[in-house]
Protein backbone atom coordinates (compact mmCIF):
# COMPACT_ATOMS: atom_id res chain seq x y z
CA UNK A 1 127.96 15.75 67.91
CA UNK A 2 124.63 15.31 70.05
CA UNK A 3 121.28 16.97 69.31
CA UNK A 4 121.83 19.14 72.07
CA UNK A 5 124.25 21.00 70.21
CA UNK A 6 122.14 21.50 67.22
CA UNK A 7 120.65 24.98 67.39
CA UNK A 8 120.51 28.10 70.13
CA UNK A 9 119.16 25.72 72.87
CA UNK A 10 116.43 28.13 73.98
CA UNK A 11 118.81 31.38 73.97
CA UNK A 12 117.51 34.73 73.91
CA UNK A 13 118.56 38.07 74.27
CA UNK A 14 116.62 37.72 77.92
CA UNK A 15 120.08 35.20 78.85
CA UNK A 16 122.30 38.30 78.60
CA UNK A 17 120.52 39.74 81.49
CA UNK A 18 120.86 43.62 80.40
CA UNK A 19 119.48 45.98 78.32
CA UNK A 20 121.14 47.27 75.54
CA UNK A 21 122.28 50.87 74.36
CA UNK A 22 121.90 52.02 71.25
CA UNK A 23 125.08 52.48 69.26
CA UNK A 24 126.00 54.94 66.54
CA UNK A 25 126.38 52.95 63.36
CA UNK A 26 129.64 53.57 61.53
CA UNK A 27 130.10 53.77 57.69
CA UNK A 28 133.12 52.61 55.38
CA UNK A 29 135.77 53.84 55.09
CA UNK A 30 135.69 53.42 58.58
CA UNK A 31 139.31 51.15 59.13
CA UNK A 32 137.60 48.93 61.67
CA UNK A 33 135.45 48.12 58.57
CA UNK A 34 138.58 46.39 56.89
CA UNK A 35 140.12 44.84 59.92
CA UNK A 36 139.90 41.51 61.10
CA UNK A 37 138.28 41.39 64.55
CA UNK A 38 139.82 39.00 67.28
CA UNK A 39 137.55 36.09 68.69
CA UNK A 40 136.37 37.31 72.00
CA UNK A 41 135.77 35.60 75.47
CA UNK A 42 131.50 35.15 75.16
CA UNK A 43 131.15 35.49 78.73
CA UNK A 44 133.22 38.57 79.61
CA UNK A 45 131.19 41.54 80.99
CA UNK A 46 132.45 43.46 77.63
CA UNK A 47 130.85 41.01 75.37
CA UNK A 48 128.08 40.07 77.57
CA UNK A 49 127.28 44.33 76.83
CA UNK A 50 128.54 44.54 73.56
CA UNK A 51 126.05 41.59 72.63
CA UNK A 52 123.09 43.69 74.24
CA UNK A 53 123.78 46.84 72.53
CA UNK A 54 123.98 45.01 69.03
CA UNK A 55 120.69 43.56 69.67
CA UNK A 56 118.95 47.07 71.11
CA UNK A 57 120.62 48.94 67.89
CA UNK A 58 119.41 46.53 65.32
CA UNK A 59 116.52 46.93 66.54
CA UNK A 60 115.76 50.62 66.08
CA UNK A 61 117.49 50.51 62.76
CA UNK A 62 114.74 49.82 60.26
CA UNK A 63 115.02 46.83 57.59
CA UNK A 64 117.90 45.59 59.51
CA UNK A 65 118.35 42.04 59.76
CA UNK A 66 122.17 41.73 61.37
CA UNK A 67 124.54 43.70 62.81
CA UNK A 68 128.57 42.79 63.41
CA UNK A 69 130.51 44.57 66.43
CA UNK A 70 132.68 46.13 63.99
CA UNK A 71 130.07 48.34 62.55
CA UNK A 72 129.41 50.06 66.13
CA UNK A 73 133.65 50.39 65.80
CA UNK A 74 134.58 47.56 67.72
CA UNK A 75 137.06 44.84 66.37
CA UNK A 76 135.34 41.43 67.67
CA UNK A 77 133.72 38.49 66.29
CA UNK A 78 130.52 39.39 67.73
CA UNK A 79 127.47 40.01 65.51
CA UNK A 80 123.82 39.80 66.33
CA UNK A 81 120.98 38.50 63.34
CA UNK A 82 117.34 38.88 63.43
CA UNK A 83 115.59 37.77 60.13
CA UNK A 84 111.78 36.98 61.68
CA UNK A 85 109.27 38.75 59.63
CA UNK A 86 111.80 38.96 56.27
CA UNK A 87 109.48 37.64 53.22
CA UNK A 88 112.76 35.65 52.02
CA UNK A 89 113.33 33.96 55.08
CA UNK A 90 112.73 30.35 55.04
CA UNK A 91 113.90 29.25 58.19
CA UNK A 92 114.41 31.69 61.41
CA UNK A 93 115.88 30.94 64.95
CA UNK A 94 114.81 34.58 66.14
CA UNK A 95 116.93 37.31 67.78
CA UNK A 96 120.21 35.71 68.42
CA UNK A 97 124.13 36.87 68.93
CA UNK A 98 126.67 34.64 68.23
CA UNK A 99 130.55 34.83 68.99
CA UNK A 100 133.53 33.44 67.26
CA UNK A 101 130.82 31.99 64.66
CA UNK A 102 132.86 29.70 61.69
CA UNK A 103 131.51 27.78 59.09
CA UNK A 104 131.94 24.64 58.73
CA UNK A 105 129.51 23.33 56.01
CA UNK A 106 128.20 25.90 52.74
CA UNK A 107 126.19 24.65 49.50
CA UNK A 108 123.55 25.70 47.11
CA UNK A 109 125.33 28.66 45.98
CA UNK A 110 123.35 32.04 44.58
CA UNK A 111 123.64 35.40 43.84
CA UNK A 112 121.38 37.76 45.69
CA UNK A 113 121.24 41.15 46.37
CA UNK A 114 122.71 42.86 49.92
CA UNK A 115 122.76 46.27 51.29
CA UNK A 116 124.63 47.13 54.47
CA UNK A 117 124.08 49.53 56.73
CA UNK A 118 128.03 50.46 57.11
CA UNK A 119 127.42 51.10 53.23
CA UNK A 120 124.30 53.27 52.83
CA UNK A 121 124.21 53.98 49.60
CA UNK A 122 124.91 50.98 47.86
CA UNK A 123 124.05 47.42 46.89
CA UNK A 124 125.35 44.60 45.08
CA UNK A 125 124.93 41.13 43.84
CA UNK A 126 127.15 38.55 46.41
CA UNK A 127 126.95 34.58 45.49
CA UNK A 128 126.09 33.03 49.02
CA UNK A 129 125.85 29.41 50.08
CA UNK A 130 121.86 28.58 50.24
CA UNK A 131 122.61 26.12 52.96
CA UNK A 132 124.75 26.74 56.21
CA UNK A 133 126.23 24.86 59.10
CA UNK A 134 127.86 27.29 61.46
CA UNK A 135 129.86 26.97 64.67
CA UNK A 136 129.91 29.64 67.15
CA UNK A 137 129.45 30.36 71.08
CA UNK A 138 126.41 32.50 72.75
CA UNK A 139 127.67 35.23 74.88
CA UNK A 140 127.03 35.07 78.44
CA UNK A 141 126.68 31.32 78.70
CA UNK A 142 129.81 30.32 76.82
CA UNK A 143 127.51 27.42 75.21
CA UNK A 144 128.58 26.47 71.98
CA UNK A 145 125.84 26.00 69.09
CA UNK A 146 125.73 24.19 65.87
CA UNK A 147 123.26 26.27 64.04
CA UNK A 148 121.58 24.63 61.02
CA UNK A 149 120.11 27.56 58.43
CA UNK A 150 119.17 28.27 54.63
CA UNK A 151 117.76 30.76 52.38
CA UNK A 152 118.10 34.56 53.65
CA UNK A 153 119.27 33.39 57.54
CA UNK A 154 121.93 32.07 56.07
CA UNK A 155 123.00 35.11 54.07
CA UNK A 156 122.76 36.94 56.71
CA UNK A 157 125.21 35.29 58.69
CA UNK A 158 127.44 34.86 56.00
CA UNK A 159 127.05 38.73 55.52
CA UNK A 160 127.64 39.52 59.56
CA UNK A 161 130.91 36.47 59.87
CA UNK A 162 131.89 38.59 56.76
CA UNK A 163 132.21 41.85 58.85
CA UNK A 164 133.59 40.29 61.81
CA UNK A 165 136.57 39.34 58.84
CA UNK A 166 137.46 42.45 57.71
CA UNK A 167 135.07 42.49 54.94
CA UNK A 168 132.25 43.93 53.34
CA UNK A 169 129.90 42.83 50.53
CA UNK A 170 131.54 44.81 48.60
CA UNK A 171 134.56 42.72 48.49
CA UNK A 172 132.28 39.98 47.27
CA UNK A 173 130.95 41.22 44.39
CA UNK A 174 132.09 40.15 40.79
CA UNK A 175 132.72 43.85 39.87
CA UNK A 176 131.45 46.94 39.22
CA UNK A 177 128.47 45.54 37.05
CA UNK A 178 127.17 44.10 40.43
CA UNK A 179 127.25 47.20 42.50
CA UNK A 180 124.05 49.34 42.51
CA UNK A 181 122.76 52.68 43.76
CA UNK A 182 120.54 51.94 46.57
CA UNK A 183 117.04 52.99 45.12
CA UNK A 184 114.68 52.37 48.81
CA UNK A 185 116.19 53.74 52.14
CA UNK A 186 114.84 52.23 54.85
């Protein structure tokens, strides 16, 4: 693998050559919440608009750090991340989207604590790898990355591949004694 393919090569929402509409966010039990979404083609003009609209609704959505096509009810492995500003975050890459994403290297396993905004009123405590290697495409160019990440980046796009799965946090919990009653709504 060359360097080249090592991070989002310069990418930025600005490559997707749109703007974005804002997207009503939808809640479990939704049943595109459970459902596996299928990978997509990144450069159809679907994606290419789907990819907008998840970055234009996570941004007006306070606290929010990701958002997966299958919380704005669409079934594809789509999902947008933004951790910049996050006091965990160790290492950021910025606004990015990121189809048919897979990991292929996880270590330094933790527990840490997740809300969702598909599952407002609750959070729990999900062991994540510390360290991730992922594989994905960027829509609109069809370039494939290799994106390098720890610390809270890397939850978060463990938490968004997650959703583009079928699942939710909450199906990564230990049990009951890990799920809490959100206390702060953002």
């Amino acid at each position: 693998m060359t360097e080249a393919y090592v991070g989002l090569g310069g990418w930025t929402p600005a490559a997707l050559g749109r703007p974005g509409e804002v997207l009503a966010v939808v809640t479990a039990p939704d049943p595109v919440l459970s459902r596996p979404g299928p990978e997509v083609d990144p450069t159809s003009d679907e994606v290419v608009q789907l990819a907008a609209d998840l970055v234009a609704t996570m941004r007006v959505s306070p606290g929010c750090v990701g958002l997966a096509a299958p919380q704005v009810g669409v079934g594809a492995q789509v999902f947008a991340v933004d951790v910049t500003g996050h006091p965990k975050a160790l290492t950021v890459h910025g606004t990015f989207v990121l189809c048919n994403a897979k990991v292929v290297e996880a270590s330094r396993w933790k527990a840490g604590r997740e809300g969702c905004m598909s599952v407002p009123d609750l959070t729990g405590d999900v062991k994540r790898a510390g360290r991730l290697v992922v594989e994905a495409v960027l829509p609109g160019t069809g370039d494939p990355v290799r994106l390098v990440t720890d610390g809270f980046e890397a939850r978060a796009l463990q938490h968004e591949i997650d959703h583009c799965a079928g699942l939710l946090f909450l199906d990564r919990v230990a049990g009951a004694h890990a799920v809490y009653q959100r206390k702060v709504y953002l």
